[in-house]
C-alpha atoms as a PDB file:
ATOM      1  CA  UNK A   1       0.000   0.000   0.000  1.00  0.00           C
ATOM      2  CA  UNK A   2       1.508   3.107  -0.706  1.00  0.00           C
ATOM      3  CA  UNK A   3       1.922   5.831   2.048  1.00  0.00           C
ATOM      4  CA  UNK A   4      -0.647   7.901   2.282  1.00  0.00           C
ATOM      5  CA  UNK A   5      -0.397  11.740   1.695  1.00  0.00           C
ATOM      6  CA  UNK A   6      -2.162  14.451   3.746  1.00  0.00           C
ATOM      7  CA  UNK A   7      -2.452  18.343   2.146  1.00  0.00           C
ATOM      8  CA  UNK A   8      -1.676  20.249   5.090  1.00  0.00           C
ATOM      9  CA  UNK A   9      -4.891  22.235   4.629  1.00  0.00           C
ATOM     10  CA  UNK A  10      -6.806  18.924   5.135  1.00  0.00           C
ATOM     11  CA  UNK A  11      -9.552  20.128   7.521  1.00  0.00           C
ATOM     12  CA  UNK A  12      -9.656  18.101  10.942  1.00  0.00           C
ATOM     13  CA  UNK A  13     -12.337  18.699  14.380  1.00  0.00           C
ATOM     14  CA  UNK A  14     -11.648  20.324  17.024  1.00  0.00           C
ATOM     15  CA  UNK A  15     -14.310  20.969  19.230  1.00  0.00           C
ATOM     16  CA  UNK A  16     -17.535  19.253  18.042  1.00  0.00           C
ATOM     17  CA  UNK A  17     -20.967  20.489  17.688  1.00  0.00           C
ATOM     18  CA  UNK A  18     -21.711  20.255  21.883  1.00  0.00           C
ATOM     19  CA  UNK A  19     -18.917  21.660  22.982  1.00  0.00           C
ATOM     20  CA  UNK A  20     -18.753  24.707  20.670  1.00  0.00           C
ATOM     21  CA  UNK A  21     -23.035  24.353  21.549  1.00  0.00           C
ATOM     22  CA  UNK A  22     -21.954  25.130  25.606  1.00  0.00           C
ATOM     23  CA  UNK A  23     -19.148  27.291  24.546  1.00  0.00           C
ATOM     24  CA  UNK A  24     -21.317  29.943  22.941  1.00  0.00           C
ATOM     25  CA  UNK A  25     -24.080  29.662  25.329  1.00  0.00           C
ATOM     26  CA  UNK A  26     -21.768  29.993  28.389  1.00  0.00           C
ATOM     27  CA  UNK A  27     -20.249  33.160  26.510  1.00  0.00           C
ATOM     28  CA  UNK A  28     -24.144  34.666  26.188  1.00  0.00           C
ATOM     29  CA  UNK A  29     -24.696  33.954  29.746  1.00  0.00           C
ATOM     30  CA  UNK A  30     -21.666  35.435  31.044  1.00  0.00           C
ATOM     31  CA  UNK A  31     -22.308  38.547  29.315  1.00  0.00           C
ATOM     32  CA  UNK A  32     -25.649  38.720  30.574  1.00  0.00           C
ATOM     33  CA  UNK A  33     -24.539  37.279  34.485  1.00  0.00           C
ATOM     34  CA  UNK A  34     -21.162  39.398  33.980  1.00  0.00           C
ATOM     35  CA  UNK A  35     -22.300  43.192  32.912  1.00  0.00           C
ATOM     36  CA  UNK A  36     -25.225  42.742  35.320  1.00  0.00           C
ATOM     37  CA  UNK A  37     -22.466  41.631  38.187  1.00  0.00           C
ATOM     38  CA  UNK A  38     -20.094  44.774  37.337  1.00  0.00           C
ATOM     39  CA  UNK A  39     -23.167  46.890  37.804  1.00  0.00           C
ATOM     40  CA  UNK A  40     -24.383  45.401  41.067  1.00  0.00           C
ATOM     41  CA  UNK A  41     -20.348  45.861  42.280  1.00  0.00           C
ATOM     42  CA  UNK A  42     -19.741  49.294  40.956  1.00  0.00           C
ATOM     43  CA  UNK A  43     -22.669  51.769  41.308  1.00  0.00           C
ATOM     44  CA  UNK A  44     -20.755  54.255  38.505  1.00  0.00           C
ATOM     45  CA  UNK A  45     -21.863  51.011  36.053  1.00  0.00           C
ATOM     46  CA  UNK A  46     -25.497  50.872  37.179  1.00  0.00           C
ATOM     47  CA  UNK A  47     -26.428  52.255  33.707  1.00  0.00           C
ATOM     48  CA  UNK A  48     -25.645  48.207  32.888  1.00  0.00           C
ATOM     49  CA  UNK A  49     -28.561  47.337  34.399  1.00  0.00           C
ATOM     50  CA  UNK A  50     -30.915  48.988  31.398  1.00  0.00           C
ATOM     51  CA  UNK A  51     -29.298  46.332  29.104  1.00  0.00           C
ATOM     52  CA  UNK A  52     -32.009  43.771  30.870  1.00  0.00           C
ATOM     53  CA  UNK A  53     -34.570  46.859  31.137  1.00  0.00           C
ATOM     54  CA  UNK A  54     -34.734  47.816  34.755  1.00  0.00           C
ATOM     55  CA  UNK A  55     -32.183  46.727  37.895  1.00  0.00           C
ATOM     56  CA  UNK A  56     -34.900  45.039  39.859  1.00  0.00           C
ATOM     57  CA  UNK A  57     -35.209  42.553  36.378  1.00  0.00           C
ATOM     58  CA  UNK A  58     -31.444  42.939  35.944  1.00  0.00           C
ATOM     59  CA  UNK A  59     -31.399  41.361  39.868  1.00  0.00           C
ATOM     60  CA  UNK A  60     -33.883  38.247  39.198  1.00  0.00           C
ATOM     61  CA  UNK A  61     -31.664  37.337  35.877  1.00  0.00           C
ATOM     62  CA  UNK A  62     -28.215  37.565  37.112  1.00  0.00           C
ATOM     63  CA  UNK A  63     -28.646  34.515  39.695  1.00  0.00           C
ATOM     64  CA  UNK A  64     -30.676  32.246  36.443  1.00  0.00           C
ATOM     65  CA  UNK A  65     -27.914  33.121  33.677  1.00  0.00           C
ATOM     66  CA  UNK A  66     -25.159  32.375  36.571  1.00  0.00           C
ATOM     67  CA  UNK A  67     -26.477  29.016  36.837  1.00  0.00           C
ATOM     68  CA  UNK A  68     -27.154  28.066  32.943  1.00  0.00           C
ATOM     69  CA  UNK A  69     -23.689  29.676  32.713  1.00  0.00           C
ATOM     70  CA  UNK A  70     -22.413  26.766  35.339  1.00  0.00           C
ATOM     71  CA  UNK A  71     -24.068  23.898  33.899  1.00  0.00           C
ATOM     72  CA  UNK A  72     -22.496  24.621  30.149  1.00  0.00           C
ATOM     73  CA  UNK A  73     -19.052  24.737  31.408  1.00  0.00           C
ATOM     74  CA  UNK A  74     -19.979  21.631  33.420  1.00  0.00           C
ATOM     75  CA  UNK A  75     -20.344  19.882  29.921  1.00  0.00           C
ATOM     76  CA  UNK A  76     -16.883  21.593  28.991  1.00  0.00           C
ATOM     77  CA  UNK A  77     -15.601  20.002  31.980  1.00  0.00           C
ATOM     78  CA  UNK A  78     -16.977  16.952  31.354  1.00  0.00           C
ATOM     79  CA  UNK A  79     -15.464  16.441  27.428  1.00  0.00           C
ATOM     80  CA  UNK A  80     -12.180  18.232  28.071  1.00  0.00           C
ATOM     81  CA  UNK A  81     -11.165  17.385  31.728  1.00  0.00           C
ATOM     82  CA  UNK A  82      -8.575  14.486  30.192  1.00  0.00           C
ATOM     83  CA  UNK A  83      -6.354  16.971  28.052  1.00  0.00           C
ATOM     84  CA  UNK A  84      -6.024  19.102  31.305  1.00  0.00           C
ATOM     85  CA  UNK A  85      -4.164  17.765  33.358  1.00  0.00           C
ATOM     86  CA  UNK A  86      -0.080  18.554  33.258  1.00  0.00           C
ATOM     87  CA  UNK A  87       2.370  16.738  31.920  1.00  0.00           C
ATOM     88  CA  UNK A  88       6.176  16.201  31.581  1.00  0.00           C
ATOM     89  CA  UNK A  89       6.397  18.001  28.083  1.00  0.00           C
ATOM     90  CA  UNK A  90       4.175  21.073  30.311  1.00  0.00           C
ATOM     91  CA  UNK A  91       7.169  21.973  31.885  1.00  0.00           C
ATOM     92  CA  UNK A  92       9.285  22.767  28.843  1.00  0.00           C
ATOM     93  CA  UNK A  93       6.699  24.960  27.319  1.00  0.00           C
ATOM     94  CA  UNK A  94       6.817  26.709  30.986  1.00  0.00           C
ATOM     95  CA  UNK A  95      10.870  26.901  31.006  1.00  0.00           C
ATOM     96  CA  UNK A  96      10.584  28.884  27.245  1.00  0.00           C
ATOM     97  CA  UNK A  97       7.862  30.493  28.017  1.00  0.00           C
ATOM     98  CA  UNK A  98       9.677  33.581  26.382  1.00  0.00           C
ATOM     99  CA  UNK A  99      10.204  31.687  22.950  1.00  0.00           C
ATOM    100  CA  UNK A 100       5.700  30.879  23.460  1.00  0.00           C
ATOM    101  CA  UNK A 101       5.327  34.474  23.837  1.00  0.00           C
ATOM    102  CA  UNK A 102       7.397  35.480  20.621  1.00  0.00           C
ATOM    103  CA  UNK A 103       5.208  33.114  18.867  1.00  0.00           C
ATOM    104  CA  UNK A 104       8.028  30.109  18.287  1.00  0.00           C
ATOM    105  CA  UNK A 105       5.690  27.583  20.615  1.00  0.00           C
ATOM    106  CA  UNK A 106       5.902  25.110  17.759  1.00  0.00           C
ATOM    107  CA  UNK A 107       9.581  25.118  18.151  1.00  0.00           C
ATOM    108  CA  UNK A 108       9.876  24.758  21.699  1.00  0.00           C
ATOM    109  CA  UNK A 109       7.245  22.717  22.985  1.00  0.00           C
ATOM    110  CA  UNK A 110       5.770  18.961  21.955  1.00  0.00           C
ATOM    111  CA  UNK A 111       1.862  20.021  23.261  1.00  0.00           C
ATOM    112  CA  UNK A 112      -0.916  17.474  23.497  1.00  0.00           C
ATOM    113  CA  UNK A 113      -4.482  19.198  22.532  1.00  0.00           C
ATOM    114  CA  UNK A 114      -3.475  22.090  25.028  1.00  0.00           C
ATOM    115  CA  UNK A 115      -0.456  23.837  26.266  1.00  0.00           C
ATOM    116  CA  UNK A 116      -0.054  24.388  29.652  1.00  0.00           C
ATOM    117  CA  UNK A 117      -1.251  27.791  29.462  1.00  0.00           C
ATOM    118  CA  UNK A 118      -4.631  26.473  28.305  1.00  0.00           C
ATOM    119  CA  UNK A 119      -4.816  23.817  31.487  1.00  0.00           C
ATOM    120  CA  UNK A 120      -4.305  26.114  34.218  1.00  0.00           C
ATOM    121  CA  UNK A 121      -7.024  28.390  32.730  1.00  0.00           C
ATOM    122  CA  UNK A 122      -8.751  25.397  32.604  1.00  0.00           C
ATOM    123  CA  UNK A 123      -8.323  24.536  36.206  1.00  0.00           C
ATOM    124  CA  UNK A 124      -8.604  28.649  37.180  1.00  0.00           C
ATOM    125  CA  UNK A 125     -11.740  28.951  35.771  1.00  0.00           C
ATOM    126  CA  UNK A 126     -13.444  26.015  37.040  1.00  0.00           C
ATOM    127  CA  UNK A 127     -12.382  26.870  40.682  1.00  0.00           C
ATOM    128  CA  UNK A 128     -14.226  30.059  40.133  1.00  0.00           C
ATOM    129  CA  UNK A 129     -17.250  29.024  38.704  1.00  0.00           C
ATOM    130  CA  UNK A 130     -17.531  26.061  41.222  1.00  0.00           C
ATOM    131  CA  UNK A 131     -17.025  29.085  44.001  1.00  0.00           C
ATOM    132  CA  UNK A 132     -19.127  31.192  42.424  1.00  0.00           C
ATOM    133  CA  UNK A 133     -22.101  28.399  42.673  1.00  0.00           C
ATOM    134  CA  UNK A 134     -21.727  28.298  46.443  1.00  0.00           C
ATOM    135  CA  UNK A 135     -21.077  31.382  46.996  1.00  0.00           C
ATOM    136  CA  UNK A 136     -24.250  32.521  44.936  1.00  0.00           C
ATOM    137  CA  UNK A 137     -26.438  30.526  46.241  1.00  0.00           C
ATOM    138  CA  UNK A 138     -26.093  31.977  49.762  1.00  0.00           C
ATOM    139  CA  UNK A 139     -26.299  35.317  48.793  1.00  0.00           C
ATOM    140  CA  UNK A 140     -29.928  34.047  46.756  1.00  0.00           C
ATOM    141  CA  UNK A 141     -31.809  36.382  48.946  1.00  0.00           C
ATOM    142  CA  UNK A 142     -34.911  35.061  47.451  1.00  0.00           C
ATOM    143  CA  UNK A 143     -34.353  31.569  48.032  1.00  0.00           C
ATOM    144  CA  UNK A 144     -31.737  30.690  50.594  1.00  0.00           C
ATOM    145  CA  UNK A 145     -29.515  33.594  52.157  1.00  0.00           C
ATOM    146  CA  UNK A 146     -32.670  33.787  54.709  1.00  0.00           C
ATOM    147  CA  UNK A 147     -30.713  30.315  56.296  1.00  0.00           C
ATOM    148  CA  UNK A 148     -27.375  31.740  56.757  1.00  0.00           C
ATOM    149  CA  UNK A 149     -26.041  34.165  59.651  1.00  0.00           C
ATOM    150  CA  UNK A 150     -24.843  37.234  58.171  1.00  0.00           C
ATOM    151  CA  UNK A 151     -21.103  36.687  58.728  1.00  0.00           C
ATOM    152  CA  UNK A 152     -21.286  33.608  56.766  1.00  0.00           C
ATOM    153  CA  UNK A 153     -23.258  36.329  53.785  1.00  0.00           C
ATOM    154  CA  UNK A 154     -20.335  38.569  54.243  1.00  0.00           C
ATOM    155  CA  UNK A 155     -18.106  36.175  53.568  1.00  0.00           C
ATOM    156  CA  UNK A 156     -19.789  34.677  50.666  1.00  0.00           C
ATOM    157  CA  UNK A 157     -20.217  38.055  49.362  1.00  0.00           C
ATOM    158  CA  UNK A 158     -16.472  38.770  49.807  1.00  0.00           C
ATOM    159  CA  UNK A 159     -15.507  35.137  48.058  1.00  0.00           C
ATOM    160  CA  UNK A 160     -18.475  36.011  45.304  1.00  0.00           C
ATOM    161  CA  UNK A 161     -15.896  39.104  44.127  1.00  0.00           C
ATOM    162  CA  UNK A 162     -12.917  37.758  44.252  1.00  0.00           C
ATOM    163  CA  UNK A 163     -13.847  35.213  42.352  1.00  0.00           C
ATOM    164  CA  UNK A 164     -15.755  37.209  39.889  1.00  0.00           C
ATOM    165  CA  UNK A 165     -12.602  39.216  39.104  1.00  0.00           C
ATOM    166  CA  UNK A 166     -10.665  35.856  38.771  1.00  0.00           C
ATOM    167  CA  UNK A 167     -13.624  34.430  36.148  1.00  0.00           C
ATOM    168  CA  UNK A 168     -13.593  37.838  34.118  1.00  0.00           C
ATOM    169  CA  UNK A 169      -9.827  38.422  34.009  1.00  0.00           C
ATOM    170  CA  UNK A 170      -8.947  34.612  32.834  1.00  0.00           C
ATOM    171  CA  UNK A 171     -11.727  34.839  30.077  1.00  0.00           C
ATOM    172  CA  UNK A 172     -10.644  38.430  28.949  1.00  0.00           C
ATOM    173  CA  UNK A 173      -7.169  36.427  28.725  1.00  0.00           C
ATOM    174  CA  UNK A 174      -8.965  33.673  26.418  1.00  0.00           C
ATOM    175  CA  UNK A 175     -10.078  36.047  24.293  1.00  0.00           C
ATOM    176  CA  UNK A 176      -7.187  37.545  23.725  1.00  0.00           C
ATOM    177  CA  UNK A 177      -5.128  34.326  22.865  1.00  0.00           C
ATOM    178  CA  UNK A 178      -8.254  33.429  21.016  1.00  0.00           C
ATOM    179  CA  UNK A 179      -7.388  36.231  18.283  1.00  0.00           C
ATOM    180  CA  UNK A 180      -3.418  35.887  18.967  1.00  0.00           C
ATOM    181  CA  UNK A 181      -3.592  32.440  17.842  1.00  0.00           C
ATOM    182  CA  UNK A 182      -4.645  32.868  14.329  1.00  0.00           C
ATOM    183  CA  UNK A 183      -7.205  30.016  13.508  1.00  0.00           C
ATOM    184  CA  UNK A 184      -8.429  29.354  17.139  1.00  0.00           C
ATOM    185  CA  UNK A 185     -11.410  31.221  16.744  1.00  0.00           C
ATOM    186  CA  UNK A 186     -12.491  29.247  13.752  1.00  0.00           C
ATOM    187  CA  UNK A 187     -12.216  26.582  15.680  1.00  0.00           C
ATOM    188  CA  UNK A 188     -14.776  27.070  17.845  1.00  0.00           C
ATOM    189  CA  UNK A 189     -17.121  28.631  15.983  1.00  0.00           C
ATOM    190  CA  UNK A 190     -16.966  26.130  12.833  1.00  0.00           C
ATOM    191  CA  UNK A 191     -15.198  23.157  14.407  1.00  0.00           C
ATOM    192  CA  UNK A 192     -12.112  22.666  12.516  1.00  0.00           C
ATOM    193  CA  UNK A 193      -8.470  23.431  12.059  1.00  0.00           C
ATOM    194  CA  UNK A 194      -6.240  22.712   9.570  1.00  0.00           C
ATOM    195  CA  UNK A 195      -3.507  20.169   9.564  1.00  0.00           C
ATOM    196  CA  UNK A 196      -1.282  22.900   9.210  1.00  0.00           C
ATOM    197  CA  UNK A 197      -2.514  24.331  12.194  1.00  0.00           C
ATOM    198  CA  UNK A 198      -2.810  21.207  14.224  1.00  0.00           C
ATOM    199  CA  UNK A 199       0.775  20.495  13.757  1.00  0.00           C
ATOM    200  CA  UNK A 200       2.244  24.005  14.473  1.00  0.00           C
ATOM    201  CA  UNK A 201       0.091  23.981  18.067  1.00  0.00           C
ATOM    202  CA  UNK A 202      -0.219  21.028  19.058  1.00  0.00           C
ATOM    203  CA  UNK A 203       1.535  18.550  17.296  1.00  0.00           C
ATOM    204  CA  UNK A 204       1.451  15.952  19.951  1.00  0.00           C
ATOM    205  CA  UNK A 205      -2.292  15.844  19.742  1.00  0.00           C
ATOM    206  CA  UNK A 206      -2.106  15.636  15.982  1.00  0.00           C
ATOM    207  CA  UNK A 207       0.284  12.933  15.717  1.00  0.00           C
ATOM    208  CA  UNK A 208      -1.227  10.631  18.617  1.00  0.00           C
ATOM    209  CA  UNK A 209      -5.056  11.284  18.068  1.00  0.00           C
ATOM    210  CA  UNK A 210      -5.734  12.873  14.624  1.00  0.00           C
ATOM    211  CA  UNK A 211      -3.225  11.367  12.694  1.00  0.00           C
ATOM    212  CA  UNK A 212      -4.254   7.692  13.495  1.00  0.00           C
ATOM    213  CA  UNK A 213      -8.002   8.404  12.937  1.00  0.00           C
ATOM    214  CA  UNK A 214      -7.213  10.955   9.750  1.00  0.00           C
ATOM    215  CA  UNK A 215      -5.218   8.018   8.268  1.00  0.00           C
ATOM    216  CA  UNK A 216      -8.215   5.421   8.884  1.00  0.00           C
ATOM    217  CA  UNK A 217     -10.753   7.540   7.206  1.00  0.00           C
ATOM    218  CA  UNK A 218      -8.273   8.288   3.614  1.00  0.00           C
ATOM    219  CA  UNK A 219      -7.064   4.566   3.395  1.00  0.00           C
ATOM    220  CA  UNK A 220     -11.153   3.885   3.752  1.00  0.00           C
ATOM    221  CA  UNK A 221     -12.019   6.707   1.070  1.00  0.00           C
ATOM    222  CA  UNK A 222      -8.982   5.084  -1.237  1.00  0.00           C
ATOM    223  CA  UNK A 223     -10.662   1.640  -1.203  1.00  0.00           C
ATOM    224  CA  UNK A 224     -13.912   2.609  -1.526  1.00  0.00           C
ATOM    225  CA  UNK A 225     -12.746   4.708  -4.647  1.00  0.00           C
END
């Protein structure tokens, strides 16, 4: 059989449809949950408030999106939590960080399907949203703070913030490498990379899961031609 020949602008998945489904709707929700938050936190962005029509509305919604917002990047937990956790190779990528930052990753670093970048935003973020949950729910003056002494609500309160600035500042950092890493974005929002791409990022994850599968499906496609 003779070896078979990939174009490097062979289109492969990255995310499938459910993921990139609880992606998007946990970026909706935080918007909505997030604005709404700064507004509650800083009176001089009240104004944010109008975006849901009035701050008592703006009040009953933040707690609701909060939660759909948990429960989609539950399910991003739940199909990504295996590529997150650090490795040997993690450490080299750390050690030149300076050559990541100038854009030579590829040159540096052997990553699975994330860099170790990616996994401790991974891990950051779901700290804060899991804190955020408990800490939410007993400040739920509707519902539950009514069955917690008020030091414990100060505290939650306190927690609530810190944790808030932790959630916004990592995904403001997402977004960023989302446009710094030319083809990242597409990703998500269509599902696929390119060969090219997979093997200048992470060309562990290419050669050990996507090349395998990516060979299966041509020498399939050959016979069936």
């Amino acid at each position: 059989m003779s070896k078979i020949k990939i174009d490097n602008d062979h289109k492969i998945i990255r995310h499938k449809l459910p993921a990139r489904f609880s992606h998007w709707l946990l970026v909706l929700c935080f918007m909505v949950t997030g604005l709404s938050g700064i507004a509650f936190f800083f009176p001089d962005f009240a104004w944010l408030t109008e975006i849901l029509g009035t701050p008592k509305l703006a009040r009953a919604v933040h707690p609701f999106t909060g939660i759909i917002m948990f429960l989609a990047f539950c399910n991003l937990v739940r199909i990504y939590w295996r590529h997150n956790f650090p490795e040997k190779n993690d450490w080299v990528w750390l050690r030149n960080i300076h050559e990541v930052l100038k854009g030579n990753e590829h040159a540096v670093s052997d990553n699975g399907k994330y860099n170790l970048g990616q996994k401790l935003l991974f891990w950051t973020l779901s700290f804060a949203m899991i804190t955020l949950l408990i800490t939410g729910i007993i400040m739920w003056r509707q519902y539950f703070a009514a069955n917690f002494p008020i030091p414990v609500i100060r505290i939650a309160i306190l927690l609530h913030s810190a944790c808030a600035f932790m959630l916004f500042t990592g995904i403001m950092v997402h977004i960023y490498m989302a446009f710094w890493v030319k083809g990242s974005i597409r990703g998500m929002v269509e599902g696929w990379v390119t060969v090219r791409w997979a093997k200048k990022h992470h060309p562990r994850w290419f050669r050990e899961e996507v090349l395998p599968e990516l060979e299966k499906e041509l020498v399939e496609k050959q016979k069936s031609n």
